[in-house]
Protein backbone atom coordinates (compact mmCIF):
# COMPACT_ATOMS: atom_id res chain seq x y z
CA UNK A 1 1.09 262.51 145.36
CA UNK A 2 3.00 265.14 143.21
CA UNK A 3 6.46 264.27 142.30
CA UNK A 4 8.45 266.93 144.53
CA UNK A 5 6.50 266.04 147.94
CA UNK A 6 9.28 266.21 150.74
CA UNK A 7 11.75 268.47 148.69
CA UNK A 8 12.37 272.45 149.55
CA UNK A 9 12.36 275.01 146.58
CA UNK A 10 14.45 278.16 146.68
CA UNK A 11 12.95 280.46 143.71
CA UNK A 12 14.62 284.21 143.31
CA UNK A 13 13.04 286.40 142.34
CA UNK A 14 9.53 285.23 142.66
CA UNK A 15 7.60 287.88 144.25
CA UNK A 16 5.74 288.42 140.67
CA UNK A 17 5.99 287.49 137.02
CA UNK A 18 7.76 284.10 135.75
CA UNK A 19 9.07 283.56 139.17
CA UNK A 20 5.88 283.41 141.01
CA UNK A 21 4.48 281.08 138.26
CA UNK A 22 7.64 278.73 138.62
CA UNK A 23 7.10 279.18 142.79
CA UNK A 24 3.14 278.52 142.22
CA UNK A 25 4.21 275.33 139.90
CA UNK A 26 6.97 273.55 142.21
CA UNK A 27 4.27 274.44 145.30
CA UNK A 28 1.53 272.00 143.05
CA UNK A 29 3.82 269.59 142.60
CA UNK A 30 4.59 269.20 146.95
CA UNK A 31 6.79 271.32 147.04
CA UNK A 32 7.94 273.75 149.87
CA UNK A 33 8.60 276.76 148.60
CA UNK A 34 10.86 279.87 149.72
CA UNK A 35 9.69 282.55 147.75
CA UNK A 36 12.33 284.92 147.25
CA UNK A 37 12.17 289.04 146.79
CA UNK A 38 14.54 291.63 146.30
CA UNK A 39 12.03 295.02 146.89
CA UNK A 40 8.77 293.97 146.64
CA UNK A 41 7.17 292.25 150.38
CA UNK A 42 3.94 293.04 149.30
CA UNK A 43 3.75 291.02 146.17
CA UNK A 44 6.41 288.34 147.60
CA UNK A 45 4.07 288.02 150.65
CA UNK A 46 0.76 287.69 147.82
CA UNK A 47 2.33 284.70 146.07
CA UNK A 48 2.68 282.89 149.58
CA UNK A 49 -0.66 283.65 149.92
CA UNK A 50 -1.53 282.41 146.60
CA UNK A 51 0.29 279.09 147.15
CA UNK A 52 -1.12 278.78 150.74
CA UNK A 53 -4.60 278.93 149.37
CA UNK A 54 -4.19 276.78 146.65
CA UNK A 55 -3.53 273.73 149.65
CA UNK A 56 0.59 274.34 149.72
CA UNK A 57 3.68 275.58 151.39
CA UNK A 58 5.55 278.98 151.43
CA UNK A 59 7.84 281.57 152.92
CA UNK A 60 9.14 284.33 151.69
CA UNK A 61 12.77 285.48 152.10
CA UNK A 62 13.58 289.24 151.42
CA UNK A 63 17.35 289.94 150.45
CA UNK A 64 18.30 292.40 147.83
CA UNK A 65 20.67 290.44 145.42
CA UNK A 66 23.93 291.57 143.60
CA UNK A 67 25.64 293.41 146.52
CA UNK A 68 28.41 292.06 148.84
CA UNK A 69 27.31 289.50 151.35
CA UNK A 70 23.74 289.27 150.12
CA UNK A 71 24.24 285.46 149.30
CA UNK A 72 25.03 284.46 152.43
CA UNK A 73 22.49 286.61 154.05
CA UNK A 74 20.00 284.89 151.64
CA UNK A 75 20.94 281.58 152.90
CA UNK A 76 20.73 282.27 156.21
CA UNK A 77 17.08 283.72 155.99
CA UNK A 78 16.15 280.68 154.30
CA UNK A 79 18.03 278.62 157.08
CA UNK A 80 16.10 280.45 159.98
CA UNK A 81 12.59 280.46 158.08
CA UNK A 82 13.16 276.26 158.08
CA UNK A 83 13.96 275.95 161.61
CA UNK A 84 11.18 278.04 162.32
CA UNK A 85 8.86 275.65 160.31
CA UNK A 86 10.39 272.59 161.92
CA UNK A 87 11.39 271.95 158.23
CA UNK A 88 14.37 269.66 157.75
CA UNK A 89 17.41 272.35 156.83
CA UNK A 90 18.42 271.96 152.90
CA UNK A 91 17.18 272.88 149.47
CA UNK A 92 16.44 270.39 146.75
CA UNK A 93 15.23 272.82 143.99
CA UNK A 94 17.26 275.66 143.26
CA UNK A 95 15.55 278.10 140.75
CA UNK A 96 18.00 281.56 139.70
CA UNK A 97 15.66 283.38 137.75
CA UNK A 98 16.29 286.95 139.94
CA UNK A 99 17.16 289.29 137.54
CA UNK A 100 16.66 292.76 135.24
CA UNK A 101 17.03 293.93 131.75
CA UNK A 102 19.20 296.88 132.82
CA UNK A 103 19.28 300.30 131.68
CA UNK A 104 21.02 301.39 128.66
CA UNK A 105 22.15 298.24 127.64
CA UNK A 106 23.38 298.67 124.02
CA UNK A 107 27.42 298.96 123.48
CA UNK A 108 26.69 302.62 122.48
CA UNK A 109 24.89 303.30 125.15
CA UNK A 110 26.06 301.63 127.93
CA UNK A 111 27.59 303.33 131.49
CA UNK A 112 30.02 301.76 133.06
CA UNK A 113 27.86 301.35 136.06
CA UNK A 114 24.65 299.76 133.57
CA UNK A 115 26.99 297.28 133.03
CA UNK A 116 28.47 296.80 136.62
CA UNK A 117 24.59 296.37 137.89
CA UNK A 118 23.56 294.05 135.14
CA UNK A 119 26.38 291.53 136.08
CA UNK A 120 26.01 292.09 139.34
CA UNK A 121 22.56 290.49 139.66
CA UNK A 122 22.42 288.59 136.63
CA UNK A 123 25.51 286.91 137.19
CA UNK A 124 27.49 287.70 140.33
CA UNK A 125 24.40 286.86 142.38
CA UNK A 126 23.79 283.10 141.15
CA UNK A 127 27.23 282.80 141.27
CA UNK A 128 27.62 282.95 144.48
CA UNK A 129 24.06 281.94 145.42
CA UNK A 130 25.39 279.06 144.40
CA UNK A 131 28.61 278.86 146.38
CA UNK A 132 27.34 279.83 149.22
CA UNK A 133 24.42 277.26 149.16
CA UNK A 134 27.00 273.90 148.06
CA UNK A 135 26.60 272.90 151.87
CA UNK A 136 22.59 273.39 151.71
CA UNK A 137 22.04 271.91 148.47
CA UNK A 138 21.01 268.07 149.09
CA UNK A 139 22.36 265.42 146.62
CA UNK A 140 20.41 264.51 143.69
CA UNK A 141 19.19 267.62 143.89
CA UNK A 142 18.22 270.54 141.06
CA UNK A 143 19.86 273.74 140.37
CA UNK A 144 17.87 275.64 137.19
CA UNK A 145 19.46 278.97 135.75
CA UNK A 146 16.76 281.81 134.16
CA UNK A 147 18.41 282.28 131.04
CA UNK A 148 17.39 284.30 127.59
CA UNK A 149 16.43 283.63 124.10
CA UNK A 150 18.86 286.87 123.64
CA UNK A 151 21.77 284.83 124.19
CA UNK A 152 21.43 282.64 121.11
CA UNK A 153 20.52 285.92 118.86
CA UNK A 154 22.31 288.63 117.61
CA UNK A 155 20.40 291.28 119.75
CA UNK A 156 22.32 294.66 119.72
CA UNK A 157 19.46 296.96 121.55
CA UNK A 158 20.27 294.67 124.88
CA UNK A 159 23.85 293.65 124.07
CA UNK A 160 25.25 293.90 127.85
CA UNK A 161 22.23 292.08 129.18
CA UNK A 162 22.35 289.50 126.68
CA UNK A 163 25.92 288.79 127.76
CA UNK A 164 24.86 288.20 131.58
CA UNK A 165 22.57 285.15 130.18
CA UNK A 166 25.29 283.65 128.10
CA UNK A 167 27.85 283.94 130.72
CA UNK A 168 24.45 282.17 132.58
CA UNK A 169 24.83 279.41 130.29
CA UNK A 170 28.33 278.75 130.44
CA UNK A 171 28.14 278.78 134.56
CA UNK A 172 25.11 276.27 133.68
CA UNK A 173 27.16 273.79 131.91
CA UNK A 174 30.08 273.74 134.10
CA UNK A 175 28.57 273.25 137.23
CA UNK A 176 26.61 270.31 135.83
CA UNK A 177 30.47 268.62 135.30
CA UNK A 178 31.53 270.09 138.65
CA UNK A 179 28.04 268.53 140.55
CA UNK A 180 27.18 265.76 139.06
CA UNK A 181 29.29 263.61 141.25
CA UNK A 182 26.57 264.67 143.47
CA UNK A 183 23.79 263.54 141.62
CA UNK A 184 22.92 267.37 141.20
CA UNK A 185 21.80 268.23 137.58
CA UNK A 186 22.31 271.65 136.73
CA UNK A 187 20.57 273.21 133.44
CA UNK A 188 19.18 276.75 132.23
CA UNK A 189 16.26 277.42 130.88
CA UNK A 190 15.57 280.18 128.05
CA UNK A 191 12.51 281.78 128.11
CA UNK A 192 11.71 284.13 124.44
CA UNK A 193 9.01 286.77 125.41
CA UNK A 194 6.84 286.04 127.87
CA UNK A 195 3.25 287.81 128.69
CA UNK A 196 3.80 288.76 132.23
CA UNK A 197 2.01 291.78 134.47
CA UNK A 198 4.75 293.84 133.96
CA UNK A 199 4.62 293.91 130.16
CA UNK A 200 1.18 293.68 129.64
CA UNK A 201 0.51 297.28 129.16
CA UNK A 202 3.50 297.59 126.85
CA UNK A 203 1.79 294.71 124.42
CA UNK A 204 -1.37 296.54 125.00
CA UNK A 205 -0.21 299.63 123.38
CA UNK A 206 1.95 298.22 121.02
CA UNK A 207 -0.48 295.77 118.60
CA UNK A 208 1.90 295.89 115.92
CA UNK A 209 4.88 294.73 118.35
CA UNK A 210 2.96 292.02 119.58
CA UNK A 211 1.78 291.04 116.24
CA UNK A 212 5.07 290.88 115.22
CA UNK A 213 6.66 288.95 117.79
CA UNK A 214 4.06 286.15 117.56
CA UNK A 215 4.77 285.94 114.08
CA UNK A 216 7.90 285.17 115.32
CA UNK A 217 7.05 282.08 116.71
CA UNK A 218 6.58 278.49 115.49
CA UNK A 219 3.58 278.06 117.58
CA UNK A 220 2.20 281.29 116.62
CA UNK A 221 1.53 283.06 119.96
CA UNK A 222 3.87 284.76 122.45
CA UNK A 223 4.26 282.75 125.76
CA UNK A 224 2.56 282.70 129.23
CA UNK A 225 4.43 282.30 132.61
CA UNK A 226 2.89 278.87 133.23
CA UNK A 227 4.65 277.67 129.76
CA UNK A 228 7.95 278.14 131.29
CA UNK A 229 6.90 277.21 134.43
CA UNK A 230 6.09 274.06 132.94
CA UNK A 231 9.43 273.29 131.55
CA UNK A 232 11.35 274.33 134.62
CA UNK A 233 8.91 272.25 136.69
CA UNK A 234 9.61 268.99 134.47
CA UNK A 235 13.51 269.74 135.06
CA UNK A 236 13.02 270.02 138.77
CA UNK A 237 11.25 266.73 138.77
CA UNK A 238 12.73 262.60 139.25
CA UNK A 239 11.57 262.46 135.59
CA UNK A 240 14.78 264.91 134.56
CA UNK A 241 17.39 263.12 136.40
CA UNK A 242 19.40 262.16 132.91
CA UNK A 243 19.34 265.46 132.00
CA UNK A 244 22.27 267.91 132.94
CA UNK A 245 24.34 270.58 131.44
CA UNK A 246 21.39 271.38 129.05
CA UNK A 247 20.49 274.62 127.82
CA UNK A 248 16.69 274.42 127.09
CA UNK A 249 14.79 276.54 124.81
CA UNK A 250 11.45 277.32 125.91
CA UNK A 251 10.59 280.35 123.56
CA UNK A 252 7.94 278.61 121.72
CA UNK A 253 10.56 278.03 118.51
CA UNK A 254 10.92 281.53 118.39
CA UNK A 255 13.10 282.47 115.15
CA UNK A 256 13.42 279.09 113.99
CA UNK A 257 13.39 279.78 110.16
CA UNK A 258 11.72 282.35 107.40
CA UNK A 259 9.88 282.08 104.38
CA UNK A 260 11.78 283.44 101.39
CA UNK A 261 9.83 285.85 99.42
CA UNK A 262 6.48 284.42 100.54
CA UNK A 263 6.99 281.17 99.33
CA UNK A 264 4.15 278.42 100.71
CA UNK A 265 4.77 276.43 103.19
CA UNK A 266 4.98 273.18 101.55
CA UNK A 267 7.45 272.75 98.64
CA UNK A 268 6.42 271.33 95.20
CA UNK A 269 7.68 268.29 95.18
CA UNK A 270 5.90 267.52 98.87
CA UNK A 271 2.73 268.86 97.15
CA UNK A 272 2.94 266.51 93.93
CA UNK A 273 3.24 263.60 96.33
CA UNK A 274 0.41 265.12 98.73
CA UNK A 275 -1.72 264.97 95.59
CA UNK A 276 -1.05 261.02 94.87
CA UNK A 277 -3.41 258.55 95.43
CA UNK A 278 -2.94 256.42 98.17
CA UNK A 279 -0.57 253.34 97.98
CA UNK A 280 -1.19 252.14 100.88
């Protein structure tokens, strides 16, 4: 038995990329899963398929995000795709992770309507995703916000997206006071750079980039979908229910110190005591 059989997943933006891997994850652990898409039927409609042949359950809702209404018309198709299914109405797992970097998203470069877009989806639409769904999320249930490593960093090249995940963050912590009366537990995620379909011509023509940003990294590789997946899948589980108002770092402990002027890795003093005999 996998520890979300009986729940209902709602996952935005999951046609492709880290959202189908988080919809392909919550689907292997029982989950039903509405597969969400803004544009893209064809690839929303392949990651049902994907999920249907790996043994599980899926629909896919199509509602662009970020414009007025589109909330409520999201809920709705989810509403009608349940009833359809004979499903019990209600979402347990609530996954944000619809959005885009934006174009232009520097403070020098930045047009007014860059920035009106990039709130718009990144932030408007969970918003009031959220609002809208209060009466269709179940108590005890999940709510998990797509953040960014960018919104711990100083990151000037995507300043005005990097403000859409910490205003993510903030909305992540105070709806975890506002629910958790509820018994809903409300936490974001933040993914560093992830190998996805999308960017894997980019890291192929770009060794040096990629070299770089896995030297970045404690672990010494840049991350997969299923790595995030992973974490957000633990969060959605019975196994998470102490943990709200969290904002999780799943980058792989991405920029988590440097080495001054090459020095090793292990100090002197741990070296003199490394070279000891055993007192043991």
């Amino acid at each position: 038995m996998g520890t979300l059989d009986g729940t209902t997943s709602l996952v935005t933006g999951a046609s492709r990329g880290l959202g189908r891997a988080i919809a392909r994850r919550l689907e292997a652990d029982g989950s039903l899963v509405a597969v969400h898409y803004g544009t893209n039927e064809s690839a929303a409609n392949d990651t049902v398929a994907q999920i249907i042949e790996a043994g599980g359950a899926a629909f896919a809702v199509g509602v662009p995000l970020g414009v007025a209404g589109s909330a409520e018309r999201l809920w709705q198709a989810v509403d009608t795709a349940l009833s359809e299914r004979g499903a019990a109405p209600g979402v347990d797992v609530l996954v944000n992770n619809a959005g885009i970097g934006g174009a232009n998203p520097s403070l020098t470069t930045a047009r007014p309507e860059d920035f009106d877009e990039l709130f718009a989806i990144n932030v408007k639409a969970p918003f009031f995703v959220v609002q809208r769904g209060l009466d269709r999320l179940r108590d005890g249930g999940r709510i998990i916000n797509i953040s960014s490593l960018s919104s711990r960093l100083a990151t000037p090249e995507v300043l005005t997206y990097a403000m859409t995940k910490g205003a993510l963050n903030t909305f992540s912590v105070t709806l975890a006071y506002e629910l958790g009366a509820r018994g809903i537990t409300v936490n974001a995620v933040l993914p560093g750079v992830t190998a996805t379909e999308a960017n894997a011509a980019w890291f192929e023509s770009q060794p040096a980039v990629r070299e770089a940003i896995t030297g970045m990294s404690a672990l010494h590789r840049i991350g997969e979908p299923d790595d995030v997946a992973d974490v957000v899948a633990f969060l959605a589980s019975p196994a998470a229910r102490w943990v709200t108002g969290q904002v999780v770092d799943a980058t792989g402990g991405a920029f988590l110190g440097f080495r001054v002027g090459g020095a090793p890795p292990v100090d002197e003093h741990s070296r003199s005591v490394a070279a000891e005999p055993s007192r043991g």
